[in-house]
Protein backbone atom coordinates (compact mmCIF):
# COMPACT_ATOMS: atom_id res chain seq x y z
CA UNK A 1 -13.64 5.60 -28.98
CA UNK A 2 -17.25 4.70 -29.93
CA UNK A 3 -15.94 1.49 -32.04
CA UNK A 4 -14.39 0.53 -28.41
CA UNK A 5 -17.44 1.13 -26.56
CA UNK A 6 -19.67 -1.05 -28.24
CA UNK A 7 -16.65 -3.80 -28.10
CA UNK A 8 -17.18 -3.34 -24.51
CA UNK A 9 -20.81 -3.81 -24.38
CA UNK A 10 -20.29 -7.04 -26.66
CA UNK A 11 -18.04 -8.67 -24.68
CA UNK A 12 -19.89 -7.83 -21.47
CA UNK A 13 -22.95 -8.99 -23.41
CA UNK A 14 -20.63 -12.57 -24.07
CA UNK A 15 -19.87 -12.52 -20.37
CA UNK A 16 -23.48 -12.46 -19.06
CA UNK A 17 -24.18 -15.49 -21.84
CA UNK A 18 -21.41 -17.70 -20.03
CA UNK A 19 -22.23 -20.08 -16.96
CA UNK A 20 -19.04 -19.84 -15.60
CA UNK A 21 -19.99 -16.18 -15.10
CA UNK A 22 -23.12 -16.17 -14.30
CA UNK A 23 -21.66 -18.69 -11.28
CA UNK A 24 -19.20 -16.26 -10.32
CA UNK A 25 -21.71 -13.33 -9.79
CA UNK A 26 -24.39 -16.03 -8.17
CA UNK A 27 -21.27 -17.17 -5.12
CA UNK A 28 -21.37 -12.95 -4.56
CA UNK A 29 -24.66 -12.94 -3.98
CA UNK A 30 -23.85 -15.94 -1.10
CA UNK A 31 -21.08 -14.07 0.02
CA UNK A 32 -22.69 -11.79 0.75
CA UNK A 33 -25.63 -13.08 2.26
CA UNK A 34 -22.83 -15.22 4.16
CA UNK A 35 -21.47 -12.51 5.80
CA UNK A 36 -24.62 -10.78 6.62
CA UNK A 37 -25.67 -13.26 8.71
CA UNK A 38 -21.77 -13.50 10.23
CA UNK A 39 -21.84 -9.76 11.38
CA UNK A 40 -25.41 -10.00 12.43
CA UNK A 41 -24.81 -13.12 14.59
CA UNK A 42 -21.34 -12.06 16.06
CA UNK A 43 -20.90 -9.61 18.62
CA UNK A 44 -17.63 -8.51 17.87
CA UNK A 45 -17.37 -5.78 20.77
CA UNK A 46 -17.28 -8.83 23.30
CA UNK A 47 -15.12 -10.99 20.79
CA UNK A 48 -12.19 -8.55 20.19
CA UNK A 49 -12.62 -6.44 23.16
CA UNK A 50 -13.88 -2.90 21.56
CA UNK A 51 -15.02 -0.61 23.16
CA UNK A 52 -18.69 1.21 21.89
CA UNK A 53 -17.78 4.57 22.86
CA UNK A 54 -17.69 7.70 20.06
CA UNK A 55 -14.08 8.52 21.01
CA UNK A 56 -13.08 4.87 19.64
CA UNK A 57 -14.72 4.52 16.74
CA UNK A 58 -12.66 5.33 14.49
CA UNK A 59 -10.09 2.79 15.88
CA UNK A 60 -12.70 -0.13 16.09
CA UNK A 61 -13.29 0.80 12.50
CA UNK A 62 -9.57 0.27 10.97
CA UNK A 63 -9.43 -3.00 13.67
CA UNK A 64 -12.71 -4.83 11.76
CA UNK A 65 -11.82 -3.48 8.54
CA UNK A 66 -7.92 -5.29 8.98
CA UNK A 67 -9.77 -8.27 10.24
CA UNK A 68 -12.53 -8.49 7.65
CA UNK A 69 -9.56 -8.46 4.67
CA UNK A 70 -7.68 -11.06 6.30
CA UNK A 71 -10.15 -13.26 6.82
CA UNK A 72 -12.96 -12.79 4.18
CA UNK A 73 -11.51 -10.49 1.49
CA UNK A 74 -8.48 -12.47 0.60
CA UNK A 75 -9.42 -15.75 0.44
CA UNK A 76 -12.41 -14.52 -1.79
CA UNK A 77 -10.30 -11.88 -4.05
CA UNK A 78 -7.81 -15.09 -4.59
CA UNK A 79 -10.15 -17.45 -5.05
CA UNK A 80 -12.41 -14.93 -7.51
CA UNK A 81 -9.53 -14.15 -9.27
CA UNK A 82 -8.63 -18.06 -9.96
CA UNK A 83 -12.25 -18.35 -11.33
CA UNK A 84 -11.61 -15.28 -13.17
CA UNK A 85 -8.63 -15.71 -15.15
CA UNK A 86 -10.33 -19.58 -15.92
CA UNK A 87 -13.68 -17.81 -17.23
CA UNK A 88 -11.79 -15.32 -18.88
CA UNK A 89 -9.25 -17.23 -20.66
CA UNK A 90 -10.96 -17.89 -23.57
CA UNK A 91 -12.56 -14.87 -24.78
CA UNK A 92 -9.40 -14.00 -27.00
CA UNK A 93 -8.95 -17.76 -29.01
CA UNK A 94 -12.67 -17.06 -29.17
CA UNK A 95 -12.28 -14.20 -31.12
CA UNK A 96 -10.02 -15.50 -33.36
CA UNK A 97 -11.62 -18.71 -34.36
CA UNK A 98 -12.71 -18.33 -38.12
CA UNK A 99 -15.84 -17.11 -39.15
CA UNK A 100 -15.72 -14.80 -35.74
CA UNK A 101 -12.52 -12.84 -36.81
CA UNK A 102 -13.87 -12.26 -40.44
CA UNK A 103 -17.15 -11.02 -38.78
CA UNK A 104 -15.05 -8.63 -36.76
CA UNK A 105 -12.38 -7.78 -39.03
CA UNK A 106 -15.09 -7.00 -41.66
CA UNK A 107 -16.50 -4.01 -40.09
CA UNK A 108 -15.32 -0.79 -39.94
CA UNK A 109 -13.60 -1.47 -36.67
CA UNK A 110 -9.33 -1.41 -36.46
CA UNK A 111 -7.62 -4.56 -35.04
CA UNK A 112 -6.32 -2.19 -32.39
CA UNK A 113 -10.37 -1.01 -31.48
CA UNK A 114 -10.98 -4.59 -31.37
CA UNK A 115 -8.15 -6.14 -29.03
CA UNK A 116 -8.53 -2.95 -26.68
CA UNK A 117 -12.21 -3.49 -26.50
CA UNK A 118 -12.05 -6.80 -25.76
CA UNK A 119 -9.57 -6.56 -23.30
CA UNK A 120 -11.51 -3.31 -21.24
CA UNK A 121 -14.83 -5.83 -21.53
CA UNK A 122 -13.88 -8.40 -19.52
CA UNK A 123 -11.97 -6.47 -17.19
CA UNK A 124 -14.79 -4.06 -16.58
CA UNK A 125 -16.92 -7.08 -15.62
CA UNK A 126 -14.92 -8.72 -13.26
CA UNK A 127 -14.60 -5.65 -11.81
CA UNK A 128 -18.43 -4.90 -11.67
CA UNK A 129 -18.67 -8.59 -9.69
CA UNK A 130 -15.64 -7.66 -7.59
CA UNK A 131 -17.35 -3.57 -6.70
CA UNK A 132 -20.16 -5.04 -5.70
CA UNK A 133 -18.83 -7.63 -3.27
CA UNK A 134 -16.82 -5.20 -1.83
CA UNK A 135 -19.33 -2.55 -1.86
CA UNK A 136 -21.87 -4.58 -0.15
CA UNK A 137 -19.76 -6.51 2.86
CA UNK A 138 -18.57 -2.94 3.40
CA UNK A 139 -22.39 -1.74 3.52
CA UNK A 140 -22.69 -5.04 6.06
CA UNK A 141 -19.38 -3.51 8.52
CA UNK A 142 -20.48 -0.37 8.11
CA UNK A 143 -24.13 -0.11 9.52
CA UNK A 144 -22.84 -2.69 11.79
CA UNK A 145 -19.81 -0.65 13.43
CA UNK A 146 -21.09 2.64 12.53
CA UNK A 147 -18.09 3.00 10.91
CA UNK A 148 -18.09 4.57 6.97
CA UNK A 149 -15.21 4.58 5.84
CA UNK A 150 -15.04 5.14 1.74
CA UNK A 151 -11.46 4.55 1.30
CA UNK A 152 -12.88 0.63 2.10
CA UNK A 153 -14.12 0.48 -1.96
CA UNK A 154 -10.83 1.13 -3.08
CA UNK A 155 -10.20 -2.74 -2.46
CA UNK A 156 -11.99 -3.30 -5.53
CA UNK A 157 -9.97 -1.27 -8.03
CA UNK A 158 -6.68 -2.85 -6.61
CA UNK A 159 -8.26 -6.47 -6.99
CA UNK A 160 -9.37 -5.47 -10.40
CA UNK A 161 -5.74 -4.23 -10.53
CA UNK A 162 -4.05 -7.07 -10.42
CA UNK A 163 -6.68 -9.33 -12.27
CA UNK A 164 -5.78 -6.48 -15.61
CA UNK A 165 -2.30 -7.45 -15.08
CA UNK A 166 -2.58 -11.13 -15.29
CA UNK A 167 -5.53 -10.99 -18.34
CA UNK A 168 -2.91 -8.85 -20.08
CA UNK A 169 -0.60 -11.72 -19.71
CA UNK A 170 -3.39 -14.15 -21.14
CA UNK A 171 -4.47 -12.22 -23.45
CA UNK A 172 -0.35 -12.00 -25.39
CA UNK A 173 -1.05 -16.03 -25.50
CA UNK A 174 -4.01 -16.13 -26.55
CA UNK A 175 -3.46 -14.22 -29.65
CA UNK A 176 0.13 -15.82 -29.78
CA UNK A 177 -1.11 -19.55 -29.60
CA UNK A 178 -5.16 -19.11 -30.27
CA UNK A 179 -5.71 -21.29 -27.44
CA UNK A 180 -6.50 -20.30 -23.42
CA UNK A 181 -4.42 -23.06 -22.00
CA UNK A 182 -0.80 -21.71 -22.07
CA UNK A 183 -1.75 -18.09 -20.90
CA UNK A 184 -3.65 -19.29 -18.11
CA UNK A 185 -0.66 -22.06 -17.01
CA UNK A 186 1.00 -18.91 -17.12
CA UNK A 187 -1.12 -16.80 -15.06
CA UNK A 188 -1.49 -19.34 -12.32
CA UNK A 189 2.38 -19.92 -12.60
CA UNK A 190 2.90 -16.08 -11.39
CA UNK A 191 0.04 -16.09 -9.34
CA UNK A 192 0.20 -18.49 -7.11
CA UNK A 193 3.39 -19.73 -7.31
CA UNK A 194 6.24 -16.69 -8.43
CA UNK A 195 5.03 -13.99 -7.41
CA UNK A 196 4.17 -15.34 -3.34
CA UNK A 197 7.52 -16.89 -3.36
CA UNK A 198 9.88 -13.51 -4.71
CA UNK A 199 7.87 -11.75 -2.04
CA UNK A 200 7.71 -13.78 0.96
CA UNK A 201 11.09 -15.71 0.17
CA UNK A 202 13.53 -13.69 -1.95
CA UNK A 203 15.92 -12.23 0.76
CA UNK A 204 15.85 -15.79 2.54
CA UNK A 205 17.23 -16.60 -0.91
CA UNK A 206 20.13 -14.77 -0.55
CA UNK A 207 21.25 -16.11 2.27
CA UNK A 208 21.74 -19.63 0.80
CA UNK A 209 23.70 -17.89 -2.45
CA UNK A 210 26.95 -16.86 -2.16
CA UNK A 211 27.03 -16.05 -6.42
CA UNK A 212 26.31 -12.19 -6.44
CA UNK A 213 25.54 -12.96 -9.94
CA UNK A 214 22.51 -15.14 -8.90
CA UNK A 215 21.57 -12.64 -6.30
CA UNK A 216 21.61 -9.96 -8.73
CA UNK A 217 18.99 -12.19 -10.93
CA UNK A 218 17.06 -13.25 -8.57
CA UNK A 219 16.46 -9.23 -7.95
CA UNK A 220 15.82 -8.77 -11.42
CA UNK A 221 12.83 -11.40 -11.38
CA UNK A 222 11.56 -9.82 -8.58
CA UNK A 223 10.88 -6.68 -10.61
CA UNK A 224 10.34 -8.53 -13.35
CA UNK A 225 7.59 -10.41 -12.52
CA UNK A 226 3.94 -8.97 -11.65
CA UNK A 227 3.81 -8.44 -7.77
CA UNK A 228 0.67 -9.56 -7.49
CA UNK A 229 1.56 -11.27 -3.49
CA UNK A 230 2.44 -7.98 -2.73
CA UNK A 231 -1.06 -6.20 -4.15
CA UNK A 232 -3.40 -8.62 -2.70
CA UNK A 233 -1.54 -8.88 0.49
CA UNK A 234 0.07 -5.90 1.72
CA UNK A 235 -1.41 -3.37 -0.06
CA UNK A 236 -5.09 -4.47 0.66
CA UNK A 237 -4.48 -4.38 4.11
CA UNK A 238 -3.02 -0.65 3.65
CA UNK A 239 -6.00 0.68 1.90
CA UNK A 240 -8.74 -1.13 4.14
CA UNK A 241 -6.86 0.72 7.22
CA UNK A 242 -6.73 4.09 5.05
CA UNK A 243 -3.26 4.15 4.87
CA UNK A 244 -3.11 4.26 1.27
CA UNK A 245 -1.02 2.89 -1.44
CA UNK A 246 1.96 2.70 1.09
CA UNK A 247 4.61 0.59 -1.43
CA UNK A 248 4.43 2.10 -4.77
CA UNK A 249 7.40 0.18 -6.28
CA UNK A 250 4.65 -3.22 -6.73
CA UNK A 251 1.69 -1.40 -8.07
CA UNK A 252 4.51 0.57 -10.69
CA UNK A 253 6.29 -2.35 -11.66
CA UNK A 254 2.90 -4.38 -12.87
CA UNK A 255 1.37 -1.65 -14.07
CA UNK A 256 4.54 -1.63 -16.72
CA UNK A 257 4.29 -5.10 -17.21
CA UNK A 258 0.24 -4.90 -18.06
CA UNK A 259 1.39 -2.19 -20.62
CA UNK A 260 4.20 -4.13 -22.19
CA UNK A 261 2.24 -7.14 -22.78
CA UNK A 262 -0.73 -5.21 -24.20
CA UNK A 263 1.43 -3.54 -27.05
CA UNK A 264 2.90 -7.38 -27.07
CA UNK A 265 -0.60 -8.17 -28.15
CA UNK A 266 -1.76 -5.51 -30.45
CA UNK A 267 1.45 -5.65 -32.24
CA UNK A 268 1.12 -9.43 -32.71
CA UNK A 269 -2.34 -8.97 -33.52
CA UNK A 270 -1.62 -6.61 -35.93
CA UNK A 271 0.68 -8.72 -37.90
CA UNK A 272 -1.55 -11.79 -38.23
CA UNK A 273 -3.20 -13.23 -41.06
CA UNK A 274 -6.86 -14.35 -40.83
């Protein structure tokens, strides 16, 4: 456990030495100022209609936070995850360029120490830049609407969610190919393309095939493939209205795939001569 600790605090360490991420936590701190002066400038009691009154509180509460994930938190979560998987693509070929991997491999550290260390690193830091976006636009709503409501920070562990799913994806290719391009072609692929379509279009789908057989795939792929429409969509929307994780089946069936492709890794990486 201590060997993957200090992998951790490496790779965060290799994070905060990157541009790209160093951008990525500089367009939170605008985001945030952004929407400070949004809230602070628009009276939403006159905009929506709300009412100010104790009894309706609550209710105003779950009506901004609905709004304030439609239009602010997932454009940003998609577009911060885009940047993410980019910034983060590399950090496995990396690794295994020579001269790195003997450094590495050369301590008393095991591959599996290594991969999983590298893999909770980057994860944990996206998901430090992702907490405290969330964390502060709900600050913003909150002493704005009087409204504090904790089960509003869960956003950023189901963000993070789905970014652990795709990086698990990249990070199979990267130690498959030593390069970042064909994991993140990959990731995008499901991301923005797959993964919307199987949610938003899959039963429109069968209407159009009259092969049960096809039908019967295109189900499969549905499960197959990472929901990750479904967890920035619908299930966003849940938690920021305190509903909860309403539709397990998404959140089970990536979590799954994450673990499938992470034993993909470590027993690839295993096997590999350096």
């Amino acid at each position: 456990m201590k060997n993957i600790l200090i992998i951790i605090q490496f790779t965060i360490r290799e994070a905060l030495a990157r541009k790209a991420f160093l951008f990525f936590a500089g367009v939170t701190l605008l985001v945030l100022i952004g929407t400070l002066l949004f809230f602070s400038l628009i009276d939403f009691d006159t905009l929506m209609g709300m009412s100010k009154s104790a009894g309706e509180n609550r209710m105003v509460g779950k009506s901004v936070n609905s709004v304030v994930v439609t239009i602010i938190i997932n454009p940003l979560a998609t577009l911060g995850l885009l940047f993410a998987i980019f910034s983060s693509a590399s950090f496995v070929p990396v690794l295994l360029e020579k001269g790195n991997i003997d450094i590495f491999l050369s301590k008393p550290i095991s591959r599996t120490q290594l991969l999983i260390g590298k893999y909770l690193g980057v994860v944990l830091y996206v998901f430090i830049n992702i907490f405290i976006l969330i964390t502060g636009i709900w600050l913003i709503i909150s002493v704005k609407f009087g409204y504090w409501d904790t089960s509003f920070l869960t956003l950023s562990v189901m963000i993070t969610f789905a970014f652990a799913v795709l990086y698990a994806l990249i990070m199979f290719f990267g130690v498959l190919t030593k390069s970042s391009v064909l994991g993140m072609m990959v990731a995008y692929l499901i991301f923005l393309i797959l993964s919307p379509v199987m949610l938003l279009y899959r039963e429109k789908l069968h209407e159009f095939v009259s092969s049960e057989l096809i039908k019967t795939l295109l189900d499969g792929l549905y499960f197959i493939i990472p929901q990750t429409a479904e967890i920035m969509g619908l299930a966003l929307l849940d938690l920021a209205m305190g509903k909860g994780i309403v539709k397990l089946q998404p959140v089970i069936t990536s979590f799954l795939f994450l673990i499938l492709f992470l034993v993909f890794s470590l027993s690839l990486f295993k096997r590999k001569d350096f």
